[in-house]
PDB file of N, CA and C in Angstrom:
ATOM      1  N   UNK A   1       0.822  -1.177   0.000  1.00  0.00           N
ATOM      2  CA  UNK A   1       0.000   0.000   0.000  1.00  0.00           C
ATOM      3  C   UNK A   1       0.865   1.240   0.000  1.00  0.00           C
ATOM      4  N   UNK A   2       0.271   2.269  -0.664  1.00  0.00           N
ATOM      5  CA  UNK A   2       1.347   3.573  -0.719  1.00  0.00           C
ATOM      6  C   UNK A   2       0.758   4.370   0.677  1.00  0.00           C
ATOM      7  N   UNK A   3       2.076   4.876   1.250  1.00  0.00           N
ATOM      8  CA  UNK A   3       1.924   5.714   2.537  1.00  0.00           C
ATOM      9  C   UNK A   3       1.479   7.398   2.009  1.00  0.00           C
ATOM     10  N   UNK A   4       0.652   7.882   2.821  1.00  0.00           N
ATOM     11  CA  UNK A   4       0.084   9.137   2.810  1.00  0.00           C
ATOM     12  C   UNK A   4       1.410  10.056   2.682  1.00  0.00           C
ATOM     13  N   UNK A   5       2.364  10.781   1.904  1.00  0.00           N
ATOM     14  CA  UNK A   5       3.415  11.622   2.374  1.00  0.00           C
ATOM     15  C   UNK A   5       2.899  12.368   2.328  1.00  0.00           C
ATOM     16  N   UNK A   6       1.883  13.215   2.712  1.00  0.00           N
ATOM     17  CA  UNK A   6       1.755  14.317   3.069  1.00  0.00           C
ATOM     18  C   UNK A   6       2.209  14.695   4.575  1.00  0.00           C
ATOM     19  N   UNK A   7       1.778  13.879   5.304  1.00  0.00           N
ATOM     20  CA  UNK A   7       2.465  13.903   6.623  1.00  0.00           C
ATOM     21  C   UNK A   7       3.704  13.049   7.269  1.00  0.00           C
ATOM     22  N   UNK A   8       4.009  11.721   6.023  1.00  0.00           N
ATOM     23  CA  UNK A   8       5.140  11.164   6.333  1.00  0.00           C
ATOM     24  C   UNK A   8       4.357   9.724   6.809  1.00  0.00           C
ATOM     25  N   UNK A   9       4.918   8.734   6.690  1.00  0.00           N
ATOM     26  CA  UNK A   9       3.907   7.758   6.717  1.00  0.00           C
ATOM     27  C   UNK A   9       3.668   7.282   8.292  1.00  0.00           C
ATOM     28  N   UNK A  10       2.439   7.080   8.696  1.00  0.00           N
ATOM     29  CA  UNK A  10       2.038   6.362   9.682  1.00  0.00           C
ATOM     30  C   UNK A  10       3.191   5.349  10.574  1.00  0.00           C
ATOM     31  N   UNK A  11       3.872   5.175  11.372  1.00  0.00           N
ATOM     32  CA  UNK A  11       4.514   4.094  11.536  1.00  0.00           C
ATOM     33  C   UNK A  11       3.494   2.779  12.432  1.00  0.00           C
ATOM     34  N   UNK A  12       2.382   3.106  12.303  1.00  0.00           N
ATOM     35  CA  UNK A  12       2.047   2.057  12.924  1.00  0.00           C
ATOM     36  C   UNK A  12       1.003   1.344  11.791  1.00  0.00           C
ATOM     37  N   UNK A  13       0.884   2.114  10.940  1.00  0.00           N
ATOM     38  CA  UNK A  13       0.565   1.687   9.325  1.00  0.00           C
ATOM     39  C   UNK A  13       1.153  -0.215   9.083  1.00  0.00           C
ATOM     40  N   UNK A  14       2.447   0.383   8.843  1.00  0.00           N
ATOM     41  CA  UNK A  14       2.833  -1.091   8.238  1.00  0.00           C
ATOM     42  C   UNK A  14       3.062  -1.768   9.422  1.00  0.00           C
ATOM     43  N   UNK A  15       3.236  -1.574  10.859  1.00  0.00           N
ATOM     44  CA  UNK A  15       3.142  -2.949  12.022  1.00  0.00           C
ATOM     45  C   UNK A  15       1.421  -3.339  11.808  1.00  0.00           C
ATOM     46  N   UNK A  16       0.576  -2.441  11.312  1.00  0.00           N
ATOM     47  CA  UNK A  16      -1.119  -2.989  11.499  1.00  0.00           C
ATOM     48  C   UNK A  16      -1.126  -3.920  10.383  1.00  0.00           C
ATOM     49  N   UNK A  17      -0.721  -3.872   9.167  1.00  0.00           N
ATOM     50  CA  UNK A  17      -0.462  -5.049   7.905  1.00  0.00           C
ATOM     51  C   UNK A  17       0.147  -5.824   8.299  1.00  0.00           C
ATOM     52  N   UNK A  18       1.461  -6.043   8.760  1.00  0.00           N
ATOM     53  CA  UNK A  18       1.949  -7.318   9.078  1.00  0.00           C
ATOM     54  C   UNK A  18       1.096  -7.917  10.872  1.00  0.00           C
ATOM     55  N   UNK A  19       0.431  -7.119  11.155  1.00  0.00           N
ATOM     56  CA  UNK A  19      -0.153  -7.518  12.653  1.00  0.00           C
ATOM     57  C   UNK A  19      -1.653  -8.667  11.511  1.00  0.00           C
ATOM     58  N   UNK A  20      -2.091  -7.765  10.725  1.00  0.00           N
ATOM     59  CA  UNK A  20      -2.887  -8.625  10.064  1.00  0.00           C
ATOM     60  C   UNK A  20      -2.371  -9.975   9.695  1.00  0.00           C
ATOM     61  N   UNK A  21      -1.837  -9.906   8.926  1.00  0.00           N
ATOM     62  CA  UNK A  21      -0.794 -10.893   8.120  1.00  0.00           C
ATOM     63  C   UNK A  21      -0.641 -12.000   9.121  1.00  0.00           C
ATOM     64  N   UNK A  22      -0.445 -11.608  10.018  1.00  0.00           N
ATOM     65  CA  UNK A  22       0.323 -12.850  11.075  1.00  0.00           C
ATOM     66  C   UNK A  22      -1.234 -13.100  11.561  1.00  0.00           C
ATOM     67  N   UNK A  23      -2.017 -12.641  11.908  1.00  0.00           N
ATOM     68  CA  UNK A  23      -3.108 -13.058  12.454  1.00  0.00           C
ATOM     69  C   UNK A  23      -4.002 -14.119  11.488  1.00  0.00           C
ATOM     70  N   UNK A  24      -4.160 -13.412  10.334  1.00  0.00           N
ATOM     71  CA  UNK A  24      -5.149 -14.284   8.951  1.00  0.00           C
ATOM     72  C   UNK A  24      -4.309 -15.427   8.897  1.00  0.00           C
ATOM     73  N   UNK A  25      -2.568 -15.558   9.364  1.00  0.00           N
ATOM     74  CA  UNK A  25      -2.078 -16.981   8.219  1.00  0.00           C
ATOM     75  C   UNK A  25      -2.138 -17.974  10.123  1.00  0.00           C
ATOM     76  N   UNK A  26      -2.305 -16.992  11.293  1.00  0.00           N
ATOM     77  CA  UNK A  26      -1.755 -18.264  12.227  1.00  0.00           C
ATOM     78  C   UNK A  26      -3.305 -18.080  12.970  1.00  0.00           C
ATOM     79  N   UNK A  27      -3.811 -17.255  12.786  1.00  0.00           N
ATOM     80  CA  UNK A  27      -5.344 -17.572  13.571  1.00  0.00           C
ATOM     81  C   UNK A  27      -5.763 -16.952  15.197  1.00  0.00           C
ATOM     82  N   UNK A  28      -4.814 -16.560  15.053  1.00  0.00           N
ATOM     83  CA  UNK A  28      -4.268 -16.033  16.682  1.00  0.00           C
ATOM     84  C   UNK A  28      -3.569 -14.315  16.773  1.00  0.00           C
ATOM     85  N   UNK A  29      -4.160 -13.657  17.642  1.00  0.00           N
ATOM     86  CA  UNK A  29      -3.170 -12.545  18.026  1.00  0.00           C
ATOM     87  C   UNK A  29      -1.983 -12.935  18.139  1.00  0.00           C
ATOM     88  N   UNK A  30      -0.897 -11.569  17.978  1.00  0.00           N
ATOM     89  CA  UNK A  30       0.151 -11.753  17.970  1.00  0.00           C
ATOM     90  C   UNK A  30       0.290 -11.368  19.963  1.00  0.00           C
ATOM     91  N   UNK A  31       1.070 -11.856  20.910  1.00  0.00           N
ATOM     92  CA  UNK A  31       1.268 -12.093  22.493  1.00  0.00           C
ATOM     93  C   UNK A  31       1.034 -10.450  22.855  1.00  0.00           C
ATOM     94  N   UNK A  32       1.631  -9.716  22.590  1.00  0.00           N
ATOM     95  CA  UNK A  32       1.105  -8.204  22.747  1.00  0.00           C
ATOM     96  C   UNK A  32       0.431  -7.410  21.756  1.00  0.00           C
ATOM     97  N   UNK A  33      -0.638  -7.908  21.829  1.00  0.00           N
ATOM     98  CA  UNK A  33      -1.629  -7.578  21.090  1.00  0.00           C
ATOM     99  C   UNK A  33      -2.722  -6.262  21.887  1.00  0.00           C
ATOM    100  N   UNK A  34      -3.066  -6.805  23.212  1.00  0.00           N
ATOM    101  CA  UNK A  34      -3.571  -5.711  23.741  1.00  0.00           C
ATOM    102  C   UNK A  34      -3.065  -3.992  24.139  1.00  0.00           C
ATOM    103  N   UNK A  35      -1.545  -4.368  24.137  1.00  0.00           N
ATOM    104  CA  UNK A  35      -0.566  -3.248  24.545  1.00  0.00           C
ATOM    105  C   UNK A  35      -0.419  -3.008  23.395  1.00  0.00           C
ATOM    106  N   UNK A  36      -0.259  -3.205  22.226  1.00  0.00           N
ATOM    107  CA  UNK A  36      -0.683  -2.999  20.628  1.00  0.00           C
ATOM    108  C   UNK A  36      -1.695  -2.023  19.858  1.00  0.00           C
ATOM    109  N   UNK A  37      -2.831  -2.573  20.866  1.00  0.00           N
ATOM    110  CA  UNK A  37      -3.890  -1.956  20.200  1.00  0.00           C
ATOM    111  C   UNK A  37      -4.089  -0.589  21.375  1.00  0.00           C
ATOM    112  N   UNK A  38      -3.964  -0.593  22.316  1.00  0.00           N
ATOM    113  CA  UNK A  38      -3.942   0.899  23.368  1.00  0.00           C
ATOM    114  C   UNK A  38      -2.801   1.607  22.567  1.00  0.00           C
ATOM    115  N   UNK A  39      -1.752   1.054  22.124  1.00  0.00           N
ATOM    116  CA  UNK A  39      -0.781   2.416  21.321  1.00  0.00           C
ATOM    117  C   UNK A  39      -0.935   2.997  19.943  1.00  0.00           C
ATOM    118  N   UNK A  40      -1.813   2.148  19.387  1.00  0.00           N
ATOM    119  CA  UNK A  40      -2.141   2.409  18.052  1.00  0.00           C
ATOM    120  C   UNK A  40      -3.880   3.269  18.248  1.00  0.00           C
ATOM    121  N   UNK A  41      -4.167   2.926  19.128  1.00  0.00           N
ATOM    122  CA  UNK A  41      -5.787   3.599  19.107  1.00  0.00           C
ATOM    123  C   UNK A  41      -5.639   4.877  19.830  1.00  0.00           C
ATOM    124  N   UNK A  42      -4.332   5.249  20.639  1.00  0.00           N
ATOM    125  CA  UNK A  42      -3.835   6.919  20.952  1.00  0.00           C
ATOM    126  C   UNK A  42      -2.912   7.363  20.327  1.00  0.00           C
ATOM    127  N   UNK A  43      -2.108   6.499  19.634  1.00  0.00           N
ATOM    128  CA  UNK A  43      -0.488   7.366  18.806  1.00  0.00           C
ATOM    129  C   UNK A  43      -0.951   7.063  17.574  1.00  0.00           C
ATOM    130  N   UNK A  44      -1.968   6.530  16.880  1.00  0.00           N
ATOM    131  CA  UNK A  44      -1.829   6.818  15.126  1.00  0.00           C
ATOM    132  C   UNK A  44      -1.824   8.737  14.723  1.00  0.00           C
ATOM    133  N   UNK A  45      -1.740   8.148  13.295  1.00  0.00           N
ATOM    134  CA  UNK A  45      -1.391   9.752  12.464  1.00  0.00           C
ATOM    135  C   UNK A  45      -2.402   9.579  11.842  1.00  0.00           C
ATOM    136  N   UNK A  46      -2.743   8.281  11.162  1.00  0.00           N
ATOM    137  CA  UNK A  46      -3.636   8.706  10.091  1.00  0.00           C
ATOM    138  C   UNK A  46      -4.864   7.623  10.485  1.00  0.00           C
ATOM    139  N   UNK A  47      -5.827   8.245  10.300  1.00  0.00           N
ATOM    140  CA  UNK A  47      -7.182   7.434  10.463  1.00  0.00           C
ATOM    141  C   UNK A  47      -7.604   6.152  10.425  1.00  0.00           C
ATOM    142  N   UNK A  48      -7.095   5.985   9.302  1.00  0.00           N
ATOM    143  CA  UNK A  48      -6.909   4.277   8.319  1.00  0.00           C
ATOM    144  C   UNK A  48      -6.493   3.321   9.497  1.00  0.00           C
ATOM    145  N   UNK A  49      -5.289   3.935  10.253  1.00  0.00           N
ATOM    146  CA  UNK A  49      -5.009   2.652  11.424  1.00  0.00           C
ATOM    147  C   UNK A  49      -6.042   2.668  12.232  1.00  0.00           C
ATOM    148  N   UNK A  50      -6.794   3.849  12.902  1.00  0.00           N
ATOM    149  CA  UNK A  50      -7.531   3.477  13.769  1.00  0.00           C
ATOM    150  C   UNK A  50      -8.420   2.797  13.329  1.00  0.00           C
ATOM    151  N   UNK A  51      -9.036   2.995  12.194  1.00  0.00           N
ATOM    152  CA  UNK A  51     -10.076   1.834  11.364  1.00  0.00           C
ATOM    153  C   UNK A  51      -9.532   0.568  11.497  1.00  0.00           C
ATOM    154  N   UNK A  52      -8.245  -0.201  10.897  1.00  0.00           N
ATOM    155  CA  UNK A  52      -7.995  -1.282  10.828  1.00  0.00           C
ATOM    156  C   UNK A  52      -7.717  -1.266  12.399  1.00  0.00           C
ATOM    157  N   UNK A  53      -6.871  -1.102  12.575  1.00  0.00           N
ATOM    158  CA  UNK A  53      -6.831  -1.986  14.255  1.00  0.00           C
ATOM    159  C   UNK A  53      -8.714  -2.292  14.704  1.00  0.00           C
ATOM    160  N   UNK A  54      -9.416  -1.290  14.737  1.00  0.00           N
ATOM    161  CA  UNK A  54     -10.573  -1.392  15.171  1.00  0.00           C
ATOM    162  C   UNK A  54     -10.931  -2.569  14.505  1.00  0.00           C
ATOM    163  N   UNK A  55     -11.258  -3.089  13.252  1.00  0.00           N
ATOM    164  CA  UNK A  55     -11.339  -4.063  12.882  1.00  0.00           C
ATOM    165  C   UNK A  55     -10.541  -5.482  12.915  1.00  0.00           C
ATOM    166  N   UNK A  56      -9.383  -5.528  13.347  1.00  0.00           N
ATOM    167  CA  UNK A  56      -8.312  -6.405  13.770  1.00  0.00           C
ATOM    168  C   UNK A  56      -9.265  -6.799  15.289  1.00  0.00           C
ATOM    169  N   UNK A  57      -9.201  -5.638  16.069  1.00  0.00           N
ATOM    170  CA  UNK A  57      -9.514  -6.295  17.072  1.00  0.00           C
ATOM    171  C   UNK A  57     -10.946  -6.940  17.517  1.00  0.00           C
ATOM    172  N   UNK A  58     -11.737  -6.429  16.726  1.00  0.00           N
ATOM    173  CA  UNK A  58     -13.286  -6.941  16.416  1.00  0.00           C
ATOM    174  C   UNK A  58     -13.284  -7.992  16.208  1.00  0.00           C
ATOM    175  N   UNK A  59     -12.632  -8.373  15.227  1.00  0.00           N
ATOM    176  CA  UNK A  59     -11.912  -9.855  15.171  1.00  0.00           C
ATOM    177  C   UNK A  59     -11.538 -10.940  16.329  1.00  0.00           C
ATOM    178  N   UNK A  60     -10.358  -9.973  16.529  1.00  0.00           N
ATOM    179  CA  UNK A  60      -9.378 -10.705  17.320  1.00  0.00           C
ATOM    180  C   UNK A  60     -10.643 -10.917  18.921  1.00  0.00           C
ATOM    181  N   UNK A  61     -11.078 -10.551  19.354  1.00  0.00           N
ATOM    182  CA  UNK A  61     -11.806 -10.458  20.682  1.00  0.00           C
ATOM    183  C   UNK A  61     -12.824 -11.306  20.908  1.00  0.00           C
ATOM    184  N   UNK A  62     -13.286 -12.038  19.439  1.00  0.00           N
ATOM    185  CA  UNK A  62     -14.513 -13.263  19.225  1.00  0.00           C
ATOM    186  C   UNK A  62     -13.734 -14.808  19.004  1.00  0.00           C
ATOM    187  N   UNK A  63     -14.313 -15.771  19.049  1.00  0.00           N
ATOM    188  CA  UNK A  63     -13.259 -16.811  18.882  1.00  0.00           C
ATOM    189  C   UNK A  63     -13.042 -16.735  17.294  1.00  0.00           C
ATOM    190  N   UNK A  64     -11.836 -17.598  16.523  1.00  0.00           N
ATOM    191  CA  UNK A  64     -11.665 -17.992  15.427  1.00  0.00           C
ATOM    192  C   UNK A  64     -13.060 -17.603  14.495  1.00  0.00           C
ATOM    193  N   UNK A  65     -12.935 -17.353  13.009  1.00  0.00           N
ATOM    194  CA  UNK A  65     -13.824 -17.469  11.883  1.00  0.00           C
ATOM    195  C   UNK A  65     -13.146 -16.847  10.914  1.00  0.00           C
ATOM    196  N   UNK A  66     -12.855 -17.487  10.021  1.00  0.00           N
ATOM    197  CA  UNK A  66     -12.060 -17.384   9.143  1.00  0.00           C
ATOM    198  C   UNK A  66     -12.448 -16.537   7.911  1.00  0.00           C
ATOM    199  N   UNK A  67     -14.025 -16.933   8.242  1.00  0.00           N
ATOM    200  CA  UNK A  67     -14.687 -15.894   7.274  1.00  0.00           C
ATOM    201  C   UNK A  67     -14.880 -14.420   7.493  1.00  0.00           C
ATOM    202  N   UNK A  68     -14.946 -14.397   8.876  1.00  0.00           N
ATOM    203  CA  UNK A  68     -15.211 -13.399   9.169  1.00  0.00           C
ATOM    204  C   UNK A  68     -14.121 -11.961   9.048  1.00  0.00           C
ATOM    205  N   UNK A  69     -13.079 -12.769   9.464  1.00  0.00           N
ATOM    206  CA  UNK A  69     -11.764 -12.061   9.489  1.00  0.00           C
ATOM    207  C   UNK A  69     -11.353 -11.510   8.225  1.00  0.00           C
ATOM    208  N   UNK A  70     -11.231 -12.790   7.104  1.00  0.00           N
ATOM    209  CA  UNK A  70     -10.863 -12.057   6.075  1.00  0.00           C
ATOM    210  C   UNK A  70     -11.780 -11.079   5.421  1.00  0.00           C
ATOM    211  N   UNK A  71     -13.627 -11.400   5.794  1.00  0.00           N
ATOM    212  CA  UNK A  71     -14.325 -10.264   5.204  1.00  0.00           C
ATOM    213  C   UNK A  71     -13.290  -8.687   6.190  1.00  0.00           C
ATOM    214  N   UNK A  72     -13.321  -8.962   7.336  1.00  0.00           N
ATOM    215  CA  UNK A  72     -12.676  -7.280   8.227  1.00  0.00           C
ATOM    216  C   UNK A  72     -11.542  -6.852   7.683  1.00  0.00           C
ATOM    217  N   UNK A  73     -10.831  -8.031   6.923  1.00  0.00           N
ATOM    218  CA  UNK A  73      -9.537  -7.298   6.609  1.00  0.00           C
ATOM    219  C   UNK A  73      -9.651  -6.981   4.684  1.00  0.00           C
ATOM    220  N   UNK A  74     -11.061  -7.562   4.320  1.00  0.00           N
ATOM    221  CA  UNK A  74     -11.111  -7.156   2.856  1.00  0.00           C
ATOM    222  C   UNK A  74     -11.662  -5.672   3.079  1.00  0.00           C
ATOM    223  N   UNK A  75     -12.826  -5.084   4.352  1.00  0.00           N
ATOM    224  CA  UNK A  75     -12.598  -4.162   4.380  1.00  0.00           C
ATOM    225  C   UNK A  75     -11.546  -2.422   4.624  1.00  0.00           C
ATOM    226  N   UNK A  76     -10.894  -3.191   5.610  1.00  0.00           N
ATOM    227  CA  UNK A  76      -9.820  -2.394   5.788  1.00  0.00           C
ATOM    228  C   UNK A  76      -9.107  -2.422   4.688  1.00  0.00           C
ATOM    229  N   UNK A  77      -8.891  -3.650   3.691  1.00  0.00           N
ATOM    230  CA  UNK A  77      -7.924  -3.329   2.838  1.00  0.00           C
ATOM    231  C   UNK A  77      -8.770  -2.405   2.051  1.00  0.00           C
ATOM    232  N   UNK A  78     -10.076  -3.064   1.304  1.00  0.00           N
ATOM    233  CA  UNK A  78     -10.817  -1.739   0.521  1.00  0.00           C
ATOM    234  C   UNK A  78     -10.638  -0.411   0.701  1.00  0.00           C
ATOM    235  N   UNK A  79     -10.853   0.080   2.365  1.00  0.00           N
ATOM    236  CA  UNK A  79     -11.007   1.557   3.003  1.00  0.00           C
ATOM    237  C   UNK A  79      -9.046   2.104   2.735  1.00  0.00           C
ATOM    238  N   UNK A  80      -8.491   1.515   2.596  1.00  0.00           N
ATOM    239  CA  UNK A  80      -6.986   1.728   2.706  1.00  0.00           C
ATOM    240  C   UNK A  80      -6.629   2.013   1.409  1.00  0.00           C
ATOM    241  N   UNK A  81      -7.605   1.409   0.331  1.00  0.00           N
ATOM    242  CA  UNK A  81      -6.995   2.014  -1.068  1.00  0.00           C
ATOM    243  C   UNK A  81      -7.688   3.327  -1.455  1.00  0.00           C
ATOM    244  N   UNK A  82      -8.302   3.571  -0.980  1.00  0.00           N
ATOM    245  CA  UNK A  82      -9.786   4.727  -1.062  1.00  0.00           C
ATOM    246  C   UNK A  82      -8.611   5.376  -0.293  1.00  0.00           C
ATOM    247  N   UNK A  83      -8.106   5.682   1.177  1.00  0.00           N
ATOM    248  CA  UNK A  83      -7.556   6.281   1.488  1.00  0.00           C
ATOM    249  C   UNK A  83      -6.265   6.895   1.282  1.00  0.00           C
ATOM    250  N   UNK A  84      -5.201   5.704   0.257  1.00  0.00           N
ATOM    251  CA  UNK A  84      -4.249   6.226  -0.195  1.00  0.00           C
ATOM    252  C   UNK A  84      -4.448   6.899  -0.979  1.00  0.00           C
ATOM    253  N   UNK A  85      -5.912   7.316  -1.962  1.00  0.00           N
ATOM    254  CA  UNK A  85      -5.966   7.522  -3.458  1.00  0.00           C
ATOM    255  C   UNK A  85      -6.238   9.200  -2.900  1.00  0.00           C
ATOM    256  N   UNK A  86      -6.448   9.643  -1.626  1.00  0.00           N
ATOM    257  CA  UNK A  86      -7.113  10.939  -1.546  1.00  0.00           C
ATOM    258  C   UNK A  86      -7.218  11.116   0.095  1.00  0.00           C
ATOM    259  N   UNK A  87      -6.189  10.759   1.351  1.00  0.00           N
ATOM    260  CA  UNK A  87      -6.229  10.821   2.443  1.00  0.00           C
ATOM    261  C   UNK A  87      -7.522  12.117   3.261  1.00  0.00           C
ATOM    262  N   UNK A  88      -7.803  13.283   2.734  1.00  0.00           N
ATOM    263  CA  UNK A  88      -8.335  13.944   3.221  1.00  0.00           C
ATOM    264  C   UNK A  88      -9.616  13.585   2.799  1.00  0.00           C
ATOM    265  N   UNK A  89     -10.040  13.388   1.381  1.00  0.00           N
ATOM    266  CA  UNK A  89     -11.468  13.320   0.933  1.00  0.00           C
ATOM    267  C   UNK A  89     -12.091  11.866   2.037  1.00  0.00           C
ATOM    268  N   UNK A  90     -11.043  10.928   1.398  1.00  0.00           N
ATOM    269  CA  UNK A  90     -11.538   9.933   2.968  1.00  0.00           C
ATOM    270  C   UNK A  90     -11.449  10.029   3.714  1.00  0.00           C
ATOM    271  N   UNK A  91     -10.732  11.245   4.781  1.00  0.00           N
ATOM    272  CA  UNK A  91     -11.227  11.065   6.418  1.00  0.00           C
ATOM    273  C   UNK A  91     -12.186  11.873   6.566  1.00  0.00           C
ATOM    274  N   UNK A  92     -12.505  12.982   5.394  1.00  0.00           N
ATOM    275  CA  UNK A  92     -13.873  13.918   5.662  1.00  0.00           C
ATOM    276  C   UNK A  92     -15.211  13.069   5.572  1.00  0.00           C
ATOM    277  N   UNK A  93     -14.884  12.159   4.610  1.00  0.00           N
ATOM    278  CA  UNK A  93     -16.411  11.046   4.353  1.00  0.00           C
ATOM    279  C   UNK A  93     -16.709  10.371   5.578  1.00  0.00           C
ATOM    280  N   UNK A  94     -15.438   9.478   6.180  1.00  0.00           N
ATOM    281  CA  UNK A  94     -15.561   9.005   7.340  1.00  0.00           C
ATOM    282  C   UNK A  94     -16.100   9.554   8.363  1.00  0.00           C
ATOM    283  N   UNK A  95     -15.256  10.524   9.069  1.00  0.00           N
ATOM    284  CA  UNK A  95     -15.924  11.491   9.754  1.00  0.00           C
ATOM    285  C   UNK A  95     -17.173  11.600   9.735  1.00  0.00           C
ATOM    286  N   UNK A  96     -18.040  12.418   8.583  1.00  0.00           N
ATOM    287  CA  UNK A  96     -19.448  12.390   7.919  1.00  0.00           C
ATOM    288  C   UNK A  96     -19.792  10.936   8.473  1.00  0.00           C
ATOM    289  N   UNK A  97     -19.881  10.281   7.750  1.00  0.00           N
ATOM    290  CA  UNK A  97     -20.813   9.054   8.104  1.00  0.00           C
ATOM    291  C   UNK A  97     -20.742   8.715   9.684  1.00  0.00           C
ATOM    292  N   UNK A  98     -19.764   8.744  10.081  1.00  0.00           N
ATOM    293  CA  UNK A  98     -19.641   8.596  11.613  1.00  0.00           C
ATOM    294  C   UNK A  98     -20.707   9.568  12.895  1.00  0.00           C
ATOM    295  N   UNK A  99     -20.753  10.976  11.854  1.00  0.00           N
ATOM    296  CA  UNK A  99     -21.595  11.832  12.967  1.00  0.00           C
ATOM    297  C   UNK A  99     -22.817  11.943  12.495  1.00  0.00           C
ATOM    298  N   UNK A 100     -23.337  11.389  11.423  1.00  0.00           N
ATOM    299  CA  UNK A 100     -24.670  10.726  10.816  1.00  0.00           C
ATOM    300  C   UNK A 100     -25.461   9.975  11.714  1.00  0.00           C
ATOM    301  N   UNK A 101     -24.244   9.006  12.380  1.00  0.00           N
ATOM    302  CA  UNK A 101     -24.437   7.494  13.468  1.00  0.00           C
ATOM    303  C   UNK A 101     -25.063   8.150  14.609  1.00  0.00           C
ATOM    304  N   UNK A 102     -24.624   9.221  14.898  1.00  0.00           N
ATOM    305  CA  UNK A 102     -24.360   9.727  16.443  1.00  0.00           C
ATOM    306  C   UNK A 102     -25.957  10.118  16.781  1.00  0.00           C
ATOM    307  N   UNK A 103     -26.462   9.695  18.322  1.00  0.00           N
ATOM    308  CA  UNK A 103     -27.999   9.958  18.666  1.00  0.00           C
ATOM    309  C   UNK A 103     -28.546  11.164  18.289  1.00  0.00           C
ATOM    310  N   UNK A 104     -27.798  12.064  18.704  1.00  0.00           N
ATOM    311  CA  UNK A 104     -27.461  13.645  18.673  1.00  0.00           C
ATOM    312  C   UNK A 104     -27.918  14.123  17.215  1.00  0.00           C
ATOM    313  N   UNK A 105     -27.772  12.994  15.684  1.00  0.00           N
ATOM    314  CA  UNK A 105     -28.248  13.469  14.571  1.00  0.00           C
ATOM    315  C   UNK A 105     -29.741  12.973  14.455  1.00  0.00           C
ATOM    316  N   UNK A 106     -30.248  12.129  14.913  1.00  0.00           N
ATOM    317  CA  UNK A 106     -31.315  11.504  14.530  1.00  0.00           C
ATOM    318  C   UNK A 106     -32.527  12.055  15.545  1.00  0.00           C
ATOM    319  N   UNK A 107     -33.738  11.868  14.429  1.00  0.00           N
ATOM    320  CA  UNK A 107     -34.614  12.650  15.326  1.00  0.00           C
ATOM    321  C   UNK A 107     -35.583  12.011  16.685  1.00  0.00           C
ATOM    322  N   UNK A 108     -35.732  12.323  17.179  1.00  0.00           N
ATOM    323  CA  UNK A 108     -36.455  11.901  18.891  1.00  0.00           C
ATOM    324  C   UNK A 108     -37.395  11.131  18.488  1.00  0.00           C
ATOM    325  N   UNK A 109     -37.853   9.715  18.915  1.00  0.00           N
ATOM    326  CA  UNK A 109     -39.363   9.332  19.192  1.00  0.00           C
ATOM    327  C   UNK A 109     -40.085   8.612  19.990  1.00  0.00           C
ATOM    328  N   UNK A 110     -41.245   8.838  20.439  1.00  0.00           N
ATOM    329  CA  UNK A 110     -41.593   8.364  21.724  1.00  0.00           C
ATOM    330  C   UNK A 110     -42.464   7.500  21.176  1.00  0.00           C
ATOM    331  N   UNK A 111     -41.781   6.511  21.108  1.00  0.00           N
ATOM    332  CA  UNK A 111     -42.591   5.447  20.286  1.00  0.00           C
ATOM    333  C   UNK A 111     -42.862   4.066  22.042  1.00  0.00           C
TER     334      UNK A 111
END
C-alpha cells in the first residue's frame, strides 16, 4: 500500500499489515496484542489505522472465523486504497458518516 506523504507515513501503518498478516495466516493474536492496540488507538497519524486496528480487534476479541476475518480485513484493505488515493477526501467522508451514526443526529421518538 502507498503511505500518505503528506504527513510522512504512519509508523504504525505497516506494524497494522503485518499484525494482520500474522493473524489471517496463524489464527491467533500476535502475544502483545492488547498493549498494541492501546498504542495504536492513541499514537496513530492517520485514520486508516484506527479503522484497521478497530477491525483487527473486532476480530481478534470473538473466537476464530475465518470468514469473518478475512471479510474485516477485505474491508480495511478496501477503506486503505480509497484512502491512499485521496487521504483527506476519505477522512472527511468518514468522519461524515460517523456523525450521521451519532444519537445527537437523529430525530427523537416516543414510540
Amino acid at each position: 500500500m502507498q503511505a500518505d506523504m503528506r504527513h510522512g507515513a504512519d509508523p504504525l501503518r505497516a506494524e497494522l499489515d503485518s499484525r494482520w498478516r500474522e493473524y489471517l495466516d496463524s489464527a491467533a493474536v500476535l502475544p502483545d496484542h492488547e498493549e498494541w492496540m492501546l498504542r495504536a488507538v492513541t499514537e496513530y497519524r492517520d485514520e486508516i489505522v484506527h479503522l484497521g486496528a478497530q477491525e483487527l480487534n473486532a476480530c481478534a476479541v470473538q473466537p476464530w472465523n475465518d470468514e469473518n476475518a478475512r471479510l474485516a480485513y477485505k474491508r480495511y484493505l478496501d477503506a486503505a486504497r480509497k484512502y491512499d488515493q485521496n487521504p483527506d477526501v476519505w477522512e472527511s467522508a468518514y468522519w461524515s458518516a460517523l456523525r450521521e451514526r451519532l444519537p445527537s443526529n437523529r430525530p427523537m421518538t416516543l414510540e
